[in-house]
N, C-alpha and C. Protein backbone atom coordinates (compact mmCIF):
# COMPACT_ATOMS: atom_id res chain seq x y z
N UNK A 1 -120.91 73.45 -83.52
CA UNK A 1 -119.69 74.00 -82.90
C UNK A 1 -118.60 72.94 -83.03
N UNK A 2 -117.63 73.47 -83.62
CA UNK A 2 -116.46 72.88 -83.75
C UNK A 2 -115.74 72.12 -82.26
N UNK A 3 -115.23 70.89 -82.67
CA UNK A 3 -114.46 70.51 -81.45
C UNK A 3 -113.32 71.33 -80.43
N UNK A 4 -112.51 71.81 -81.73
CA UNK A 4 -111.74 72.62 -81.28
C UNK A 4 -112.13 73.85 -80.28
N UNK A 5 -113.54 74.17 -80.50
CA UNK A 5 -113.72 75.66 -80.11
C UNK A 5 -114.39 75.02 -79.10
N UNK A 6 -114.78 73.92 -78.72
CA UNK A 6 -115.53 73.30 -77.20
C UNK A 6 -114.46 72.79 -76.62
N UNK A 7 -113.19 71.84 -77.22
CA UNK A 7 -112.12 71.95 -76.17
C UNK A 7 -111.50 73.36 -75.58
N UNK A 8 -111.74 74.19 -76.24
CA UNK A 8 -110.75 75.68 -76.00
C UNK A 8 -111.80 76.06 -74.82
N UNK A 9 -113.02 76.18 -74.91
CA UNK A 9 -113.89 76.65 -74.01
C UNK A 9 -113.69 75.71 -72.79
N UNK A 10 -113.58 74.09 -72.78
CA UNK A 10 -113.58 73.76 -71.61
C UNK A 10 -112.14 74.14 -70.72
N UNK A 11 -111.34 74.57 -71.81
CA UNK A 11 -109.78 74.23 -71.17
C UNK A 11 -109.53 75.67 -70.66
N UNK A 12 -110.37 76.59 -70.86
CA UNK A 12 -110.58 78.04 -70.25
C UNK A 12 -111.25 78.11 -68.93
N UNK A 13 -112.24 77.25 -69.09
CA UNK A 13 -113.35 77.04 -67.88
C UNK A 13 -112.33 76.03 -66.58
N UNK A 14 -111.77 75.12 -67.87
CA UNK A 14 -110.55 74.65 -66.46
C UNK A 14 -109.94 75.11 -65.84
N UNK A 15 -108.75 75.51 -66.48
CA UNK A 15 -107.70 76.26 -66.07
C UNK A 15 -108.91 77.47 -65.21
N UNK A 16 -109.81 78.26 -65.60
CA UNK A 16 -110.52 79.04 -64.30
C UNK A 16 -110.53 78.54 -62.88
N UNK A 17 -111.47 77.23 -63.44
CA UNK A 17 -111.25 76.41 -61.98
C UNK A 17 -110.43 76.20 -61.44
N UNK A 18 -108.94 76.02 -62.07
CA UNK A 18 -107.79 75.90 -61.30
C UNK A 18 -107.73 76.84 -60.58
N UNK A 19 -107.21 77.76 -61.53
CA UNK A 19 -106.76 79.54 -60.39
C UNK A 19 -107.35 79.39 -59.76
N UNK A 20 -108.94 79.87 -59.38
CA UNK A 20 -109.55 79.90 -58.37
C UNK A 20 -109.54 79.28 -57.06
N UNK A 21 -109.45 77.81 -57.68
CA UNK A 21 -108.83 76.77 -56.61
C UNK A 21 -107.45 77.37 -55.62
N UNK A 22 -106.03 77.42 -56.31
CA UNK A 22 -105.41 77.76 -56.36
C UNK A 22 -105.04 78.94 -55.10
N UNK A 23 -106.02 80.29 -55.46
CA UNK A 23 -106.34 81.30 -54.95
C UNK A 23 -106.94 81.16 -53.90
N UNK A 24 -107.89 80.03 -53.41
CA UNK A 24 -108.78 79.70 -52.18
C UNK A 24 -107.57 79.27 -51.22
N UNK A 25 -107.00 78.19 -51.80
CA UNK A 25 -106.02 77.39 -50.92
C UNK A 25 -104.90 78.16 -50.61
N UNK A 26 -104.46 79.41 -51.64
CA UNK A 26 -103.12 80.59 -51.07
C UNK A 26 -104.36 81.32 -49.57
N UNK A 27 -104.93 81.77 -50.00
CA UNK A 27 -106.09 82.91 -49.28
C UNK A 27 -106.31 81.92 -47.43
N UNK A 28 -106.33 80.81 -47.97
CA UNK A 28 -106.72 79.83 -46.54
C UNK A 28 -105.55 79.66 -45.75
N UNK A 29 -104.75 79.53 -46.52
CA UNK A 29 -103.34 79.44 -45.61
C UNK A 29 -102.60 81.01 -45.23
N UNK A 30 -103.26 82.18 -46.37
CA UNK A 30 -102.73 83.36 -45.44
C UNK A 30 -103.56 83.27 -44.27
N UNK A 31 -104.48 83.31 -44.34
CA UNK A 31 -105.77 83.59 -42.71
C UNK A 31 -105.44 82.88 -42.07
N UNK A 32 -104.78 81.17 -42.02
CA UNK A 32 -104.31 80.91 -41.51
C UNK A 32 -102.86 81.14 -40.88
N UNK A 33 -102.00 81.57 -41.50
CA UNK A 33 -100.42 81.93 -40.94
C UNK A 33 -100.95 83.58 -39.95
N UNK A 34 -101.90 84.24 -40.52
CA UNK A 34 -102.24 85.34 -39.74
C UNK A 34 -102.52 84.72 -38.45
N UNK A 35 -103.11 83.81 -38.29
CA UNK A 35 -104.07 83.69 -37.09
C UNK A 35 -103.24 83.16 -36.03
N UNK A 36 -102.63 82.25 -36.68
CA UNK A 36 -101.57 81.88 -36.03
C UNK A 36 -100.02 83.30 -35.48
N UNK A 37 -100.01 84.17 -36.17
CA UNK A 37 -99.00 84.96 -35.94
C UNK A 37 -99.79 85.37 -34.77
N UNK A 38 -101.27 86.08 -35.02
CA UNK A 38 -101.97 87.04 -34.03
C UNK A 38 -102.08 86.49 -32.43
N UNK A 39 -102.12 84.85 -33.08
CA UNK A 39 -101.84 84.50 -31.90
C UNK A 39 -100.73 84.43 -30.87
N UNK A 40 -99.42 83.87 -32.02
CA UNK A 40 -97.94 84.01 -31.26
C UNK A 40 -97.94 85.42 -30.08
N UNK A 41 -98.38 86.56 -31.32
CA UNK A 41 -98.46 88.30 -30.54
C UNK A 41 -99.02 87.69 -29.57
N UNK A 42 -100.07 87.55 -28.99
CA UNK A 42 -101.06 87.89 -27.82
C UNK A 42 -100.23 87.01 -26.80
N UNK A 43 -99.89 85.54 -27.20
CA UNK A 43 -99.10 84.88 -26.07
C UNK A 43 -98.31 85.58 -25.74
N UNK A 44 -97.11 86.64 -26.69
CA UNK A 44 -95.87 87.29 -26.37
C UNK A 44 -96.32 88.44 -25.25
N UNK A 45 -97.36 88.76 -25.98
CA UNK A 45 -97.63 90.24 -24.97
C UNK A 45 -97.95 90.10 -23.51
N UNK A 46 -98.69 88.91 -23.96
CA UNK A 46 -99.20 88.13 -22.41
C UNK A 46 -97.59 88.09 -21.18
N UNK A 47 -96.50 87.61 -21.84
CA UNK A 47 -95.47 86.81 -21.20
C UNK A 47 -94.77 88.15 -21.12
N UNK A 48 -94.93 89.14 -22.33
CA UNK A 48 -93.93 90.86 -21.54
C UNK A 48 -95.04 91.26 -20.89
N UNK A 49 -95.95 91.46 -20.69
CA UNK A 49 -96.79 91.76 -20.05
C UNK A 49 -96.56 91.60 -17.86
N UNK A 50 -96.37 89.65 -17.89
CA UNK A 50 -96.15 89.11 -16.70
C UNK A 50 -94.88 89.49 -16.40
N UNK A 51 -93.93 90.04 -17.49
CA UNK A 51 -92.08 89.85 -16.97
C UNK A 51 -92.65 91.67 -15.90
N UNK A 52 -93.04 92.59 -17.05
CA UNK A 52 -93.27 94.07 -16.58
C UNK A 52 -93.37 93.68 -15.26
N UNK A 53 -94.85 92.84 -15.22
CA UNK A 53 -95.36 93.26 -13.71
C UNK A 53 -94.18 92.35 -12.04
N UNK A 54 -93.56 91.42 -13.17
CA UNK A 54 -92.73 91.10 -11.63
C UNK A 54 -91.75 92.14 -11.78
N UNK A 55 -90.85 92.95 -12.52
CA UNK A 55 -90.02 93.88 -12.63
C UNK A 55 -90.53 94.92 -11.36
N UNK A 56 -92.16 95.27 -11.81
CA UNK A 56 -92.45 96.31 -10.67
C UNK A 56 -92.59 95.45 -9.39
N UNK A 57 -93.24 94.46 -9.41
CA UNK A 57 -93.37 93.86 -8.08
C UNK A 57 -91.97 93.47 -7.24
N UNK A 58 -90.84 93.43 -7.86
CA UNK A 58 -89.12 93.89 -7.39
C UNK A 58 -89.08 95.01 -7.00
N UNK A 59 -89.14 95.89 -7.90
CA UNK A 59 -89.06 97.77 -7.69
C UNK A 59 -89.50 98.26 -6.35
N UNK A 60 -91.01 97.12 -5.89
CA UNK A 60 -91.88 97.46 -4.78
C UNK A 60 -90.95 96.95 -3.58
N UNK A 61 -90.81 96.05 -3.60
CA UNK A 61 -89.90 94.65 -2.69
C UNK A 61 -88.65 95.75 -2.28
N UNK A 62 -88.11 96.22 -3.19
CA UNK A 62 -86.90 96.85 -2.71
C UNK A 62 -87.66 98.40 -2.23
N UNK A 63 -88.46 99.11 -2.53
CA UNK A 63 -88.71 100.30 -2.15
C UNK A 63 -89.04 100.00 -0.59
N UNK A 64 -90.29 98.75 -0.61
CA UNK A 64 -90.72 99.00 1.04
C UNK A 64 -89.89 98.59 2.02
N UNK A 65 -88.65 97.56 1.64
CA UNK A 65 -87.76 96.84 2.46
C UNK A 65 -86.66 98.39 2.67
N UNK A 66 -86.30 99.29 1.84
CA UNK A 66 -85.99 100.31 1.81
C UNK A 66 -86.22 101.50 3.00
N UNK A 67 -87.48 101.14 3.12
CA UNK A 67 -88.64 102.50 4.13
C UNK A 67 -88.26 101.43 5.46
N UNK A 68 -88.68 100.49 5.43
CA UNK A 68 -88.17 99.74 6.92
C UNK A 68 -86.56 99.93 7.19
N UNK A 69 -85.71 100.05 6.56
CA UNK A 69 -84.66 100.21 6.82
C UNK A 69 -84.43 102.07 7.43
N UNK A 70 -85.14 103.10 6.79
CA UNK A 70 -85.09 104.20 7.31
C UNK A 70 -85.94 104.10 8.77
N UNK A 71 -86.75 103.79 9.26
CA UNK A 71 -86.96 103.52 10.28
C UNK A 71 -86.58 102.80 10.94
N UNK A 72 -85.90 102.03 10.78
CA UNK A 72 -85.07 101.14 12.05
C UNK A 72 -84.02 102.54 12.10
N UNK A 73 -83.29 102.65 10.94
CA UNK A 73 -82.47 103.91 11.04
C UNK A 73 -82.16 105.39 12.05
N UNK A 74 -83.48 105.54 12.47
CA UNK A 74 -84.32 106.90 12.63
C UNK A 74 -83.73 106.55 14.41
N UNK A 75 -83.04 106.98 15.19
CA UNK A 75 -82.20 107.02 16.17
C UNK A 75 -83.03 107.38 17.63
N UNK A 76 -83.85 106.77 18.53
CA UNK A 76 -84.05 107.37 19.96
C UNK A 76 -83.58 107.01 21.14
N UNK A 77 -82.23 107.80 21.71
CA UNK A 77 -81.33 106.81 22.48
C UNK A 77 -82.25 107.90 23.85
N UNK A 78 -80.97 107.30 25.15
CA UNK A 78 -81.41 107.41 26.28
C UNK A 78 -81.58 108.91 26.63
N UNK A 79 -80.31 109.23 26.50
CA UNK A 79 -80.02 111.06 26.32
C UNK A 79 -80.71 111.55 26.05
N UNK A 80 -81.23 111.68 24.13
CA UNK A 80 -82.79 112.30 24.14
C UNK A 80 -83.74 112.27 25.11
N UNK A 81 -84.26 110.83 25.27
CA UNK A 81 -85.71 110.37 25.86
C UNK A 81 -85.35 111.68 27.05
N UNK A 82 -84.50 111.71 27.95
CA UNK A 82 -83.89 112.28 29.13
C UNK A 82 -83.95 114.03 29.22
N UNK A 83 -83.28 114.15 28.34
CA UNK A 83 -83.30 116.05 27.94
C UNK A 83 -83.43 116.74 26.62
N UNK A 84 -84.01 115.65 25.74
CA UNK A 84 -84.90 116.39 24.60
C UNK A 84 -86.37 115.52 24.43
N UNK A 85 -87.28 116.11 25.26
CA UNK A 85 -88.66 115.81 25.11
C UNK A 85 -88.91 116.37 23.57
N UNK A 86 -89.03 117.63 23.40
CA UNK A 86 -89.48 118.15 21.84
C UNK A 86 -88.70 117.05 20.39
N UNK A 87 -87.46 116.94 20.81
CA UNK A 87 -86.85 116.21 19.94
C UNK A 87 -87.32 114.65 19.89
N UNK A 88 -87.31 114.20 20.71
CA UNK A 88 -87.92 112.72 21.13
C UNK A 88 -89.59 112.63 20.31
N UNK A 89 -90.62 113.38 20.69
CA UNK A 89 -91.43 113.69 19.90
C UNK A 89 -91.35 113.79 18.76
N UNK A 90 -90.71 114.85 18.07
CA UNK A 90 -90.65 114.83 16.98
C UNK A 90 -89.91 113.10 15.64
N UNK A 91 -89.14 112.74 16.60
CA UNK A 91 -88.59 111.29 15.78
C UNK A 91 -90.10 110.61 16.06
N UNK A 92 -90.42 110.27 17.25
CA UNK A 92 -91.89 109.79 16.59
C UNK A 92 -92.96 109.66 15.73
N UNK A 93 -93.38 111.35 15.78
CA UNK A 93 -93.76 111.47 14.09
C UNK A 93 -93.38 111.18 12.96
N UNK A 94 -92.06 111.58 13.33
CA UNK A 94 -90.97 110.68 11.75
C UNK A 94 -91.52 109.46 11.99
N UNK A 95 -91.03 108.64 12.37
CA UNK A 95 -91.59 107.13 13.06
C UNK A 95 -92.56 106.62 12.56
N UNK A 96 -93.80 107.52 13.04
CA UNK A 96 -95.14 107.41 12.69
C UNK A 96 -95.61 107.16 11.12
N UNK A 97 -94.94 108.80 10.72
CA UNK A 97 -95.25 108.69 8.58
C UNK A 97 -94.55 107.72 7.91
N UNK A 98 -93.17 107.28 8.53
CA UNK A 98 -92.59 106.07 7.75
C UNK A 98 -93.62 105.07 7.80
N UNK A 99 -94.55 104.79 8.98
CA UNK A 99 -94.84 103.40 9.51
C UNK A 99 -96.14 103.35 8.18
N UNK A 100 -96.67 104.33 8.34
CA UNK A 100 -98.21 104.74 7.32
C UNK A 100 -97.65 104.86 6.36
N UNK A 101 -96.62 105.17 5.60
CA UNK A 101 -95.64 104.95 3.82
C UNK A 101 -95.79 103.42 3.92
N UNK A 102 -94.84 103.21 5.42
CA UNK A 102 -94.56 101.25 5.34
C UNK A 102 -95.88 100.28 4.46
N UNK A 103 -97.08 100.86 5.59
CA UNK A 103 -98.24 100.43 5.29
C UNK A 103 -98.89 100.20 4.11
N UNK A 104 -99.56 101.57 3.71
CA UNK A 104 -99.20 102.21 1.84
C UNK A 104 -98.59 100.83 0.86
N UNK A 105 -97.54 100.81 1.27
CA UNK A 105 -96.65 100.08 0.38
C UNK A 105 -96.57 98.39 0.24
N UNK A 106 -97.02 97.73 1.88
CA UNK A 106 -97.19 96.80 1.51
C UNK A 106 -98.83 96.33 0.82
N UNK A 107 -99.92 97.16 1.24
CA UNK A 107 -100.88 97.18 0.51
C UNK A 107 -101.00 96.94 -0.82
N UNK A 108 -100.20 97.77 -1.79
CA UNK A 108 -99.86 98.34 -3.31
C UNK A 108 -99.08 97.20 -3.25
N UNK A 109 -98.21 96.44 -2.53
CA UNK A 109 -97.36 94.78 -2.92
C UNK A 109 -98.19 94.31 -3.14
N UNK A 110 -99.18 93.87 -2.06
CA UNK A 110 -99.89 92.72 -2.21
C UNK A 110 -100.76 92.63 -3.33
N UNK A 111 -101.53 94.08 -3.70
CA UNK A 111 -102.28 94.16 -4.85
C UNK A 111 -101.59 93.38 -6.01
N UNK A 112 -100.13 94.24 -6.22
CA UNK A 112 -99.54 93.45 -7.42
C UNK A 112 -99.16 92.16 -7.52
N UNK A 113 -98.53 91.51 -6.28
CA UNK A 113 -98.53 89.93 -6.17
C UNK A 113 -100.36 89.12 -6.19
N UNK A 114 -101.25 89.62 -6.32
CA UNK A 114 -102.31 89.34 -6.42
C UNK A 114 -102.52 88.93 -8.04
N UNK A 115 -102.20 89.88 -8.68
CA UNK A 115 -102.40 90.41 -9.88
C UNK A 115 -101.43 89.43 -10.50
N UNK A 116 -100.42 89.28 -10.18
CA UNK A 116 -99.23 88.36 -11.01
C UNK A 116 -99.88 86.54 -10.33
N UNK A 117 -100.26 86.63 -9.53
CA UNK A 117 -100.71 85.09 -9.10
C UNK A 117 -101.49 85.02 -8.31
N UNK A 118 -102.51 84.67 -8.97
CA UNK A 118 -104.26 84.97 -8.39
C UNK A 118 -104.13 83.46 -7.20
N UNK A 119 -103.02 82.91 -7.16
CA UNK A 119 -102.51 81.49 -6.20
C UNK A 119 -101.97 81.85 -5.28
N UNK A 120 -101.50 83.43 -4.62
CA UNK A 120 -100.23 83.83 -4.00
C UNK A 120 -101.01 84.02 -2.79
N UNK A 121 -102.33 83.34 -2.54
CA UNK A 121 -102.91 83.94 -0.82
C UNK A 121 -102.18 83.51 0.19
N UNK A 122 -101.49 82.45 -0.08
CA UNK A 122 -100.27 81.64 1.16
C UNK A 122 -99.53 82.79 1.19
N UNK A 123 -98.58 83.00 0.46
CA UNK A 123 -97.76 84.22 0.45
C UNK A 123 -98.08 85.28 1.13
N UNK A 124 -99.16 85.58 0.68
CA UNK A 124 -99.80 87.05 1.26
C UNK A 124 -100.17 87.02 3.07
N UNK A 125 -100.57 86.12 3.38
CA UNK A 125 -101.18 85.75 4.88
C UNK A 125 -99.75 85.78 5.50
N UNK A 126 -98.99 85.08 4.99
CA UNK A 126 -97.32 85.00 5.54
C UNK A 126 -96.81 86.82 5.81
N UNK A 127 -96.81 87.53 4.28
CA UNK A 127 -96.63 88.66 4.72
C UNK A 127 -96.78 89.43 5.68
N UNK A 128 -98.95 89.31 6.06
CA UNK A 128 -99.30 90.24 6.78
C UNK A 128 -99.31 89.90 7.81
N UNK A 129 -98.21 88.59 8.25
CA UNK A 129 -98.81 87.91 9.35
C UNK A 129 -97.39 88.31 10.09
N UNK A 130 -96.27 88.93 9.52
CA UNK A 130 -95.24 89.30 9.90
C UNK A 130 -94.92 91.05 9.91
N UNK A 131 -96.35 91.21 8.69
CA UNK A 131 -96.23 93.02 9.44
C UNK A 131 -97.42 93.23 10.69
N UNK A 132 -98.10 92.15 11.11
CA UNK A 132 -98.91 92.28 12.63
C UNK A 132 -98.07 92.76 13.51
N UNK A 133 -97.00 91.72 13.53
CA UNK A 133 -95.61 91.73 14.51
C UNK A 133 -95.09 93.13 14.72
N UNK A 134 -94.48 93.92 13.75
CA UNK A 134 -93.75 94.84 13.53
C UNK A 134 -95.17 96.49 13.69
N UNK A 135 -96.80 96.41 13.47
CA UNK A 135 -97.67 97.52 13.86
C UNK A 135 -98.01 96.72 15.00
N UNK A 136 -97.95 95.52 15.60
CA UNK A 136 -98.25 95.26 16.82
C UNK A 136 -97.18 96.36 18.00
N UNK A 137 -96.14 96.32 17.87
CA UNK A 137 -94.80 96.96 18.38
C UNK A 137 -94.89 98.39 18.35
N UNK A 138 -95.25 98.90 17.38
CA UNK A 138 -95.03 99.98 17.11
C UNK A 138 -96.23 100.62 17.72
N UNK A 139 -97.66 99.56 18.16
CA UNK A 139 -98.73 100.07 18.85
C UNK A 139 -98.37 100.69 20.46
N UNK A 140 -97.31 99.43 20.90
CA UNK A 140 -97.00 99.52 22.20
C UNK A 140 -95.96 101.40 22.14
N UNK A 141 -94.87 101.00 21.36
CA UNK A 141 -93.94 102.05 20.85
C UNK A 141 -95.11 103.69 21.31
N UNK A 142 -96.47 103.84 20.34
CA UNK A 142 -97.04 105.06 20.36
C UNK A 142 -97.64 105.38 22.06
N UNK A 143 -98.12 103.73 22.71
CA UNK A 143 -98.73 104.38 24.32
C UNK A 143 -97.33 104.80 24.80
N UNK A 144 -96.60 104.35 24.77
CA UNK A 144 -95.39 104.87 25.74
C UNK A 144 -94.80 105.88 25.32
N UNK A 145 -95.12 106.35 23.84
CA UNK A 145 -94.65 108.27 23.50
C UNK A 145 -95.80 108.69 24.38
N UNK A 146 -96.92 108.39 24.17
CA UNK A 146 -98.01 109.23 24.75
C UNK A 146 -97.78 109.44 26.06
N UNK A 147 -97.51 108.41 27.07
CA UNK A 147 -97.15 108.34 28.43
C UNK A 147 -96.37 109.75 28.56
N UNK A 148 -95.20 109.58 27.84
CA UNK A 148 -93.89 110.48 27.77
C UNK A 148 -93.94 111.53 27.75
N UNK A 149 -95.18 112.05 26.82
CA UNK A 149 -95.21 113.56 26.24
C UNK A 149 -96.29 113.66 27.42
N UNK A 150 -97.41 113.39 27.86
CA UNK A 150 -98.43 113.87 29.05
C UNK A 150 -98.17 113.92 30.48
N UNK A 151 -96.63 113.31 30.43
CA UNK A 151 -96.39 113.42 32.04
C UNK A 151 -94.67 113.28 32.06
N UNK A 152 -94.08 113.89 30.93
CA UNK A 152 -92.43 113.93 31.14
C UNK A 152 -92.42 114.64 32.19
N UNK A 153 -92.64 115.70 32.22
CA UNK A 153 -92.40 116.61 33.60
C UNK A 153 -92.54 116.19 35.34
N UNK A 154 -93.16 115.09 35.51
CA UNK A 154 -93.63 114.63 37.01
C UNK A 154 -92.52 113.23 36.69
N UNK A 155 -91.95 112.67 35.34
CA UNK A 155 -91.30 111.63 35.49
C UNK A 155 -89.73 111.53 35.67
N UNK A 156 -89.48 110.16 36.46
CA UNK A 156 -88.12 110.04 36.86
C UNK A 156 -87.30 109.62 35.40
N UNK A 157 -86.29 109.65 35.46
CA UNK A 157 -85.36 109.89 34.34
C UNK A 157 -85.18 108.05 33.80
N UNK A 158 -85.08 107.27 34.80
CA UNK A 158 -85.87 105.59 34.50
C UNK A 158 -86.68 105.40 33.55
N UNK A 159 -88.19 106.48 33.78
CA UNK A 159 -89.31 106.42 33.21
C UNK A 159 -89.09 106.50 32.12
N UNK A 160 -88.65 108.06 31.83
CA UNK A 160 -88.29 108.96 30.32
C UNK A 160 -87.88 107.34 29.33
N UNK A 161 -86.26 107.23 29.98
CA UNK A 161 -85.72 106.20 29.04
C UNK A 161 -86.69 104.81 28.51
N UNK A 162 -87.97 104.93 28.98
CA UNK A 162 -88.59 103.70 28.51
C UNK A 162 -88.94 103.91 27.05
N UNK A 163 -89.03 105.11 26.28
CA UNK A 163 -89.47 105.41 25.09
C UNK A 163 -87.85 104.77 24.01
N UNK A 164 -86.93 104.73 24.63
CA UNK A 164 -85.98 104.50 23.75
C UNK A 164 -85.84 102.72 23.71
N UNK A 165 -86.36 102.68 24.70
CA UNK A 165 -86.48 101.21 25.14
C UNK A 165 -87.32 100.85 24.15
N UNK A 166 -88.61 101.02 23.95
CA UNK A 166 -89.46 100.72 23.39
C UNK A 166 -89.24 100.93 21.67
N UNK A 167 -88.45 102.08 21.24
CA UNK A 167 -87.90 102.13 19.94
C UNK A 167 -87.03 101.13 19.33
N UNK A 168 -86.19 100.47 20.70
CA UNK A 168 -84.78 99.31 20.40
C UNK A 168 -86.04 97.78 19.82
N UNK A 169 -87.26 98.14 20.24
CA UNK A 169 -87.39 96.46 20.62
C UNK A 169 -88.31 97.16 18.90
N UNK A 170 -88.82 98.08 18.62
CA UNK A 170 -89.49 97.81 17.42
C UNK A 170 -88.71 97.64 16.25
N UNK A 171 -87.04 98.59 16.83
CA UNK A 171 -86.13 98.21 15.44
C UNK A 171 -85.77 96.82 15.47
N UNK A 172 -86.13 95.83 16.31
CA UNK A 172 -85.48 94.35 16.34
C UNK A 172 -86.80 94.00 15.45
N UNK A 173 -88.27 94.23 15.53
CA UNK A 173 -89.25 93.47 14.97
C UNK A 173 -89.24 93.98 13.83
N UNK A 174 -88.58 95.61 12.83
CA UNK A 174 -88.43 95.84 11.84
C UNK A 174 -87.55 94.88 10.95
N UNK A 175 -85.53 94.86 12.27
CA UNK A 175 -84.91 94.00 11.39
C UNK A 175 -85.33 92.29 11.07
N UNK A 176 -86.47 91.99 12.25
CA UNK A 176 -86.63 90.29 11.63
C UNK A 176 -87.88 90.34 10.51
N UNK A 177 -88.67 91.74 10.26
CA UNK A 177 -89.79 91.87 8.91
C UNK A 177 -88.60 91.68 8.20
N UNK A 178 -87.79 92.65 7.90
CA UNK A 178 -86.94 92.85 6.43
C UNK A 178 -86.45 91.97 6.00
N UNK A 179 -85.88 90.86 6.89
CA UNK A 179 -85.41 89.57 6.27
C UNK A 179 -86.27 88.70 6.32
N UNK A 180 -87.52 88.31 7.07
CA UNK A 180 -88.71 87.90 6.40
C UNK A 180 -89.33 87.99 5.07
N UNK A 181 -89.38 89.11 4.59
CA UNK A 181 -89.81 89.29 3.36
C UNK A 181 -88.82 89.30 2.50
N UNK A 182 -87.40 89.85 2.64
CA UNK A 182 -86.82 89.92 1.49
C UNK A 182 -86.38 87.70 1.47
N UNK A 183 -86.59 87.21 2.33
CA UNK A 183 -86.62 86.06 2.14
C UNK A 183 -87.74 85.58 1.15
N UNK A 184 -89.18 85.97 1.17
CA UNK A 184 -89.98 85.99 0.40
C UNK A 184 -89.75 86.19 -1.00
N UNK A 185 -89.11 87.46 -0.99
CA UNK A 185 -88.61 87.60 -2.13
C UNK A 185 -87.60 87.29 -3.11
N UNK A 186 -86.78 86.49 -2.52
CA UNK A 186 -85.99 85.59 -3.16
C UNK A 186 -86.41 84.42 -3.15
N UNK A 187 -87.43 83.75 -2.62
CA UNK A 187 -87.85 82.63 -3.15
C UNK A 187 -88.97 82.65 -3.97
N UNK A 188 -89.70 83.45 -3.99
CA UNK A 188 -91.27 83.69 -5.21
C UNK A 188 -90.44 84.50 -6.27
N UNK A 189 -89.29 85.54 -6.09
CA UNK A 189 -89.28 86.50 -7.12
C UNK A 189 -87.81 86.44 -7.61
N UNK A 190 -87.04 85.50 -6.76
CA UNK A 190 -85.69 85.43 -7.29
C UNK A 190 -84.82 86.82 -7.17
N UNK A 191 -85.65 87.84 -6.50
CA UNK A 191 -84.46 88.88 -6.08
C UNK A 191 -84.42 89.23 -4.90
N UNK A 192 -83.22 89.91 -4.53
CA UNK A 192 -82.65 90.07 -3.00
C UNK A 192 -82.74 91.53 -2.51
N UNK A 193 -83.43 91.85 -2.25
CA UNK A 193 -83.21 93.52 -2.34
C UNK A 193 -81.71 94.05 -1.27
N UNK A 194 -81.43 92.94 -0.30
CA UNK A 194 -80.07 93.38 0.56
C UNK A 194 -79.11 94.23 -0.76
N UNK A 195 -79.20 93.45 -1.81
CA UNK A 195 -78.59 94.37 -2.83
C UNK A 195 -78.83 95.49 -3.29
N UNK A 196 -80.18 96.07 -3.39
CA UNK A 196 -80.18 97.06 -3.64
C UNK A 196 -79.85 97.97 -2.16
N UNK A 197 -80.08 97.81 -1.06
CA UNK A 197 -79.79 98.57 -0.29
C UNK A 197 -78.66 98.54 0.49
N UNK A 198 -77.98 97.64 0.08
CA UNK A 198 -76.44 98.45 -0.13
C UNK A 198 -76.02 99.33 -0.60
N UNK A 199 -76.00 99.11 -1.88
CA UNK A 199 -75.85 100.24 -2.84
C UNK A 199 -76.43 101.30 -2.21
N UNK A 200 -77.79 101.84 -2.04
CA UNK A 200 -78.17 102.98 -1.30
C UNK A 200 -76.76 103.48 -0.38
N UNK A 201 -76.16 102.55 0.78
CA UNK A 201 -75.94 102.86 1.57
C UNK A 201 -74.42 103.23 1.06
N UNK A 202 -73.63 102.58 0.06
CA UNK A 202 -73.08 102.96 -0.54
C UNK A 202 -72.86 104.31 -1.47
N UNK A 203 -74.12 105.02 -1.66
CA UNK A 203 -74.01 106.21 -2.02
C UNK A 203 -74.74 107.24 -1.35
């Protein structure tokens, strides 16, 4: 065999080896730039993922600070307590389903502040330690409807007015929850919900 035709053969077999080479080291660095992209994705999704859930955990902040504001709202003056027993009753019940929505809602908070910071148990104890205050009140608030409605008829008109009494002091432990928490919420979540419920009140 000619020289020529054994250099031509090795310089075929080379140059093979090259490409191939070549082709390993393109092929290693795509799997690599993939892996690396797949990864960038998963961090990104991770980080829209956490923005979503404080967006809703705001949405919540302003809905339940919202429902406490309709119940402080919800009106039982002396007059009623006095000569509308049926009516007086009935704001109670209102009273009542706001308080069990109230409830509802901070439950479904806490879940999601759970969920966004598996660290947030300080937070959370703070919360529920300021809606005790506000179903502590509202415990007293229900014996003294009950009083009202089982013996308005034998009671002096003094008596009656204790139910409105008892409504003034739970809207004071509603208005110091709402700025309790929406205080919360401007320092863990950076939003104020007083803003959004303006606006409400504004339209």
């Amino acid at each position: 065999m000619s020289e020529e035709i054994i250099a031509a053969i090795l310089g075929s077999v080379l140059s093979g080896l090259i490409t191939m080479i070549v082709t390993l080291l393109v092929l290693k660095n795509e799997f690599k730039n993939q892996k690396e992209l797949a990864k960038h994705n998963v961090d990104l999704t991770k980080k829209e993922k956490h923005e979503d859930l404080r967006k809703e955990i705001i949405n919540n902040f302003d809905m339940h600070l919202y429902t406490v504001q309709k119940i402080d709202n919800i009106e039982l003056n002396e007059g009623k307590a006095i000569y509308g027993k049926d009516e007086s009753i009935e704001i109670y019940y209102e009273v009542k389903k706001e308080m069990v929505q109230l409830e509802n809602q901070l439950k479904e908070l806490i879940g999601l502040i759970r969920t966004y910071d598996h660290d947030s148990i300080d937070l959370i104890q703070k919360m529920l330690a300021e809606f005790s205050k506000v179903d502590h009140q509202f415990i007293k608030f229900r014996k003294v409807i009950n009083m009202y409605n089982n013996k308005y008829n034998s009671m002096q008109d003094d008596e009656k007015v204790n139910i409105a009494y008892s409504k003034t002091k739970l809207d004071g432990r509603l208005s110091n929850y709402l700025k309790a928490i929406n205080d919360f919420n401007i320092k863990y979540f950076d939003n104020d919900s007083t803003k959004f419920l303006n606006e409400i009140k504004q339209n």
